[in-house]
C-alpha atoms as a PDB file:
ATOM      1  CA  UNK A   1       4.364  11.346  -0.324  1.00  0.00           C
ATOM      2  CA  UNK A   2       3.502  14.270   1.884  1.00  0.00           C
ATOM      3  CA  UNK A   3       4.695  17.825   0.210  1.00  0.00           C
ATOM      4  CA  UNK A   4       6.176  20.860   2.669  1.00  0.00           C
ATOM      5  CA  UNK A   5       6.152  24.275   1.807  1.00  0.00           C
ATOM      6  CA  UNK A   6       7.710  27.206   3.974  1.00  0.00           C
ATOM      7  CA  UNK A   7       5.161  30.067   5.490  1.00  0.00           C
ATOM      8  CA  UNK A   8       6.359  32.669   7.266  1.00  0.00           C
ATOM      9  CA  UNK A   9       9.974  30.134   8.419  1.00  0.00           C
ATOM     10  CA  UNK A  10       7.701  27.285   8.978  1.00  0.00           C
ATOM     11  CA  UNK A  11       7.391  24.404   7.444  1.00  0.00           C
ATOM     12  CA  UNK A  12       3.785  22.869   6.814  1.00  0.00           C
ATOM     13  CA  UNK A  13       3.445  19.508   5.465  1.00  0.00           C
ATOM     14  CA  UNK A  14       0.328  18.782   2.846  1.00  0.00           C
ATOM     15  CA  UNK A  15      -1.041  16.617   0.884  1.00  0.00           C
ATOM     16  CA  UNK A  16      -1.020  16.658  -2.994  1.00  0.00           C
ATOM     17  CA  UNK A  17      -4.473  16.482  -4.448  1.00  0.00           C
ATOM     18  CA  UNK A  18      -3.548  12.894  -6.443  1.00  0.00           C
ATOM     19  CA  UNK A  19      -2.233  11.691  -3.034  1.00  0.00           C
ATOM     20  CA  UNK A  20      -5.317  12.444  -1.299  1.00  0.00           C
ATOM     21  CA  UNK A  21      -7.545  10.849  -4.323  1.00  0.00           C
ATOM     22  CA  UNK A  22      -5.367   7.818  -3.531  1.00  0.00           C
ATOM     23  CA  UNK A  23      -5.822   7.349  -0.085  1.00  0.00           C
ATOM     24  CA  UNK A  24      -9.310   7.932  -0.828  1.00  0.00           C
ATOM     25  CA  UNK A  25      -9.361   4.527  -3.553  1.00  0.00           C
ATOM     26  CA  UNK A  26      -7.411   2.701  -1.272  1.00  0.00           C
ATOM     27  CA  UNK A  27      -9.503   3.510   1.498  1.00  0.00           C
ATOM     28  CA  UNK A  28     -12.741   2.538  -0.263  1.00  0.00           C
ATOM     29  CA  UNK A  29     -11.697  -0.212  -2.006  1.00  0.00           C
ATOM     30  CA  UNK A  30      -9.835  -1.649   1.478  1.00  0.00           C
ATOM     31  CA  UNK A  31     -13.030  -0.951   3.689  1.00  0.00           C
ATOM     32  CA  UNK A  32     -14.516  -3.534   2.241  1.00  0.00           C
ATOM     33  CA  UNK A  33     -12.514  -6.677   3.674  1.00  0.00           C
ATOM     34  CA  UNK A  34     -11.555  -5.167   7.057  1.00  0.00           C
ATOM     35  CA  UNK A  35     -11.100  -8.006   9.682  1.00  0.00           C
ATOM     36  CA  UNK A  36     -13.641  -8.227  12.385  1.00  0.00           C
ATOM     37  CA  UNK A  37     -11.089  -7.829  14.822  1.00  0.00           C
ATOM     38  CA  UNK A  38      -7.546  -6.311  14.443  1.00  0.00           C
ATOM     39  CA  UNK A  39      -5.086  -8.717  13.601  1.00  0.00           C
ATOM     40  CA  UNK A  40      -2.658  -9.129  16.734  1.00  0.00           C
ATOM     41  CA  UNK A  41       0.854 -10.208  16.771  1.00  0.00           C
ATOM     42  CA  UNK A  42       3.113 -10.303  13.711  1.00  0.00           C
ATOM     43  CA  UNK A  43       2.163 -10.353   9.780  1.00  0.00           C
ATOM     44  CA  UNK A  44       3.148 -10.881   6.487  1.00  0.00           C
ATOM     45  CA  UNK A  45       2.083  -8.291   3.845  1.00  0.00           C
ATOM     46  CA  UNK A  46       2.361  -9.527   0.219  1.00  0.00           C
ATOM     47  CA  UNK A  47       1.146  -7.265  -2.276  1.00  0.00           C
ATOM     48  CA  UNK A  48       1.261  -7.464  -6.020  1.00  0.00           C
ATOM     49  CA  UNK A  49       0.516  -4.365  -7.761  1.00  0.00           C
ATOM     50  CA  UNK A  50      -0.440  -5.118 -11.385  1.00  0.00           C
ATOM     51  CA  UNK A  51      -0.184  -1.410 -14.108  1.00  0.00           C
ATOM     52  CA  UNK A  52      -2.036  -1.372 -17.457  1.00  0.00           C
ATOM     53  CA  UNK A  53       0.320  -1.584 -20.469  1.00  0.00           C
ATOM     54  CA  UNK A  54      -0.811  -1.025 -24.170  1.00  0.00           C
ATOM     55  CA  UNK A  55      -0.334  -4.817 -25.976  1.00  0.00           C
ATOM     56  CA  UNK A  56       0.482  -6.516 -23.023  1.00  0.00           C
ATOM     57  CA  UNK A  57       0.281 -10.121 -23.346  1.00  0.00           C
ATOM     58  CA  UNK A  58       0.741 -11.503 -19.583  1.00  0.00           C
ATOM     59  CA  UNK A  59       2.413 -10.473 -16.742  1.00  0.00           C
ATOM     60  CA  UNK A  60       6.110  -8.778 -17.197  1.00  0.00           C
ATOM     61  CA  UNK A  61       8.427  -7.072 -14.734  1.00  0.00           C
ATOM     62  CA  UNK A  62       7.352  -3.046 -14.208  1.00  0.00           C
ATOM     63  CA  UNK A  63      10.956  -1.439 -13.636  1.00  0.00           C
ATOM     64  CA  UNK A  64       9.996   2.030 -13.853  1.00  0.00           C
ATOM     65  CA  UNK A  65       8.027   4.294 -11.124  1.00  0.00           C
ATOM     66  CA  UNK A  66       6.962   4.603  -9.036  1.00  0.00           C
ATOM     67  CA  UNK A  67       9.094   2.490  -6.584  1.00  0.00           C
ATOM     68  CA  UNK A  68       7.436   0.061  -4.214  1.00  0.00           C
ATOM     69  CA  UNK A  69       8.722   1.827  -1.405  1.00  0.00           C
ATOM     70  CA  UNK A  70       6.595   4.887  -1.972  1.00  0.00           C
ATOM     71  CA  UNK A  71       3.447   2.372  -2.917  1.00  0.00           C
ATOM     72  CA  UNK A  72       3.265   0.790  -0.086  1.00  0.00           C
ATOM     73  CA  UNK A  73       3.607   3.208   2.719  1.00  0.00           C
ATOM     74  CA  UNK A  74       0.406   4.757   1.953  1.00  0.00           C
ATOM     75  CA  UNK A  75      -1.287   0.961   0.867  1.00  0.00           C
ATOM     76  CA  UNK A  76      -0.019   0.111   5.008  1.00  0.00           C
ATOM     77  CA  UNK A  77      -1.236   3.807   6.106  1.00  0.00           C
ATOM     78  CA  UNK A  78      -4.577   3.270   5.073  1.00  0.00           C
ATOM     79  CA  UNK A  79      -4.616  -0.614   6.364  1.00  0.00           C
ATOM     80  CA  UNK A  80      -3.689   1.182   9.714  1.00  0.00           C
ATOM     81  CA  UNK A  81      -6.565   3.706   9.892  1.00  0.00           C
ATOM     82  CA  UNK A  82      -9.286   1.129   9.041  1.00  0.00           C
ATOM     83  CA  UNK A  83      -8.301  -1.356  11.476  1.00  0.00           C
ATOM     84  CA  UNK A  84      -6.955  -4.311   9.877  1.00  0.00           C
ATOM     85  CA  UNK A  85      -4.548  -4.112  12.877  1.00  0.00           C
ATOM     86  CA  UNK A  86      -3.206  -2.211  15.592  1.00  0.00           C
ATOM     87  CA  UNK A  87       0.004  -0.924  14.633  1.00  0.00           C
ATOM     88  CA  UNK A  88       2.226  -1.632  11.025  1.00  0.00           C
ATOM     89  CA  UNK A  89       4.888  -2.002  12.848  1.00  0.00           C
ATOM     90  CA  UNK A  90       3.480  -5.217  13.033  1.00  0.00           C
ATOM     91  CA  UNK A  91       4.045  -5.924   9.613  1.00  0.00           C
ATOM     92  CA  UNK A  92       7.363  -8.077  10.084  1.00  0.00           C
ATOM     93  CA  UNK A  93       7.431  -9.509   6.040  1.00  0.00           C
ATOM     94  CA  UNK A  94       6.789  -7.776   3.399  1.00  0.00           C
ATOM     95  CA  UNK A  95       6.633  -8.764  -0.138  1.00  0.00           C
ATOM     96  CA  UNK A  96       5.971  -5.929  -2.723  1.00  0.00           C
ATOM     97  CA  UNK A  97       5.863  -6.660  -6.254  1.00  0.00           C
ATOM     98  CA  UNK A  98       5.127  -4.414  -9.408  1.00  0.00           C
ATOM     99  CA  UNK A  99       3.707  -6.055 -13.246  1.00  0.00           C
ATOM    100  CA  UNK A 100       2.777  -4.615 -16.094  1.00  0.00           C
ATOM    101  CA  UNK A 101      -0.187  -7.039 -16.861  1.00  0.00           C
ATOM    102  CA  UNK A 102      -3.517  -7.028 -19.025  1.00  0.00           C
ATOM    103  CA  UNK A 103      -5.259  -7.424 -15.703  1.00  0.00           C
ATOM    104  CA  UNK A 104      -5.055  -4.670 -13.359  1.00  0.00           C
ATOM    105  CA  UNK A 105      -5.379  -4.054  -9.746  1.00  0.00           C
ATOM    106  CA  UNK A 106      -3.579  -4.969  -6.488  1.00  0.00           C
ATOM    107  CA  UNK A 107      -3.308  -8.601  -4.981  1.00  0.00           C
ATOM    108  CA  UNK A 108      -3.500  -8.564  -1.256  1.00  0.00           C
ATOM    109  CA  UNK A 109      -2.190 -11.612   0.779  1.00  0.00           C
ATOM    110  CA  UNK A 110      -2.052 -10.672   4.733  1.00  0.00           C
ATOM    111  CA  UNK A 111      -0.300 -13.613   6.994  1.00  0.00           C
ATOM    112  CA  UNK A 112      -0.299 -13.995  10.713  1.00  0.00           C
ATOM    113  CA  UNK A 113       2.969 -15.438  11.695  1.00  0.00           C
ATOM    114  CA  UNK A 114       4.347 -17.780  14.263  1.00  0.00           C
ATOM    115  CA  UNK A 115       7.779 -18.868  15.125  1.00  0.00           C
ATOM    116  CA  UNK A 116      10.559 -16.999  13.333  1.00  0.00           C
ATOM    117  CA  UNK A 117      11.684 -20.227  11.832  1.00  0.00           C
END
């Protein structure tokens, strides 16, 4: 998340350095399967993040921090800039889940959706 501090009465909003190396990962790890085109109309976004955990035998739930709130704003952010589509508001269903698991990394599933039901 973005950080504020107060100059002078104002506030100015910055980024932390471990947010920006983030957005930098994400960004080069994502560049890699952008779309040819945009994706248009409305998506499902199912993401499983997966955290290293000493003696971890297969995949268990990850309960503490950070929440998947905060992980995926930035995840959809960076989505955003490099085109996968237009807008995130486009993102109608999302499915965020967190593991500790011997195998780490972050499962991306991206669904274009039709009829509500």
């Amino acid at each position: 998340m973005k950080r504020v501090k107060v100059h002078n009465g104002k506030p100015i909003f910055y980024e932390s350095d471990e947010l920006k190396a983030a957005r930098s990962l994400f960004e080069s790890r994502l560049s890699k399967h952008v779309p040819d085109k945009p994706i248009k109309g409305p998506i499902r976004l199912i993401t499983k993040w997966c955290f290293d955990k000493p003696n971890c035998a297969g995949p268990e739930w990850k309960t503490t921090k950070p929440d998947t709130d905060n992980m995926i704003k930035l995840f959809k952010d960076c989505m955003t800039k490099l085109n996968y589509w237009h807008d995130d508001a486009q993102v109608c269903s999302e499915i965020t889940e967190k593991y500790w698991n011997p195998i780490t990394g972050i499962y991306v599933q991206i669904e274009e959706l039709d009829d509500v039901l």
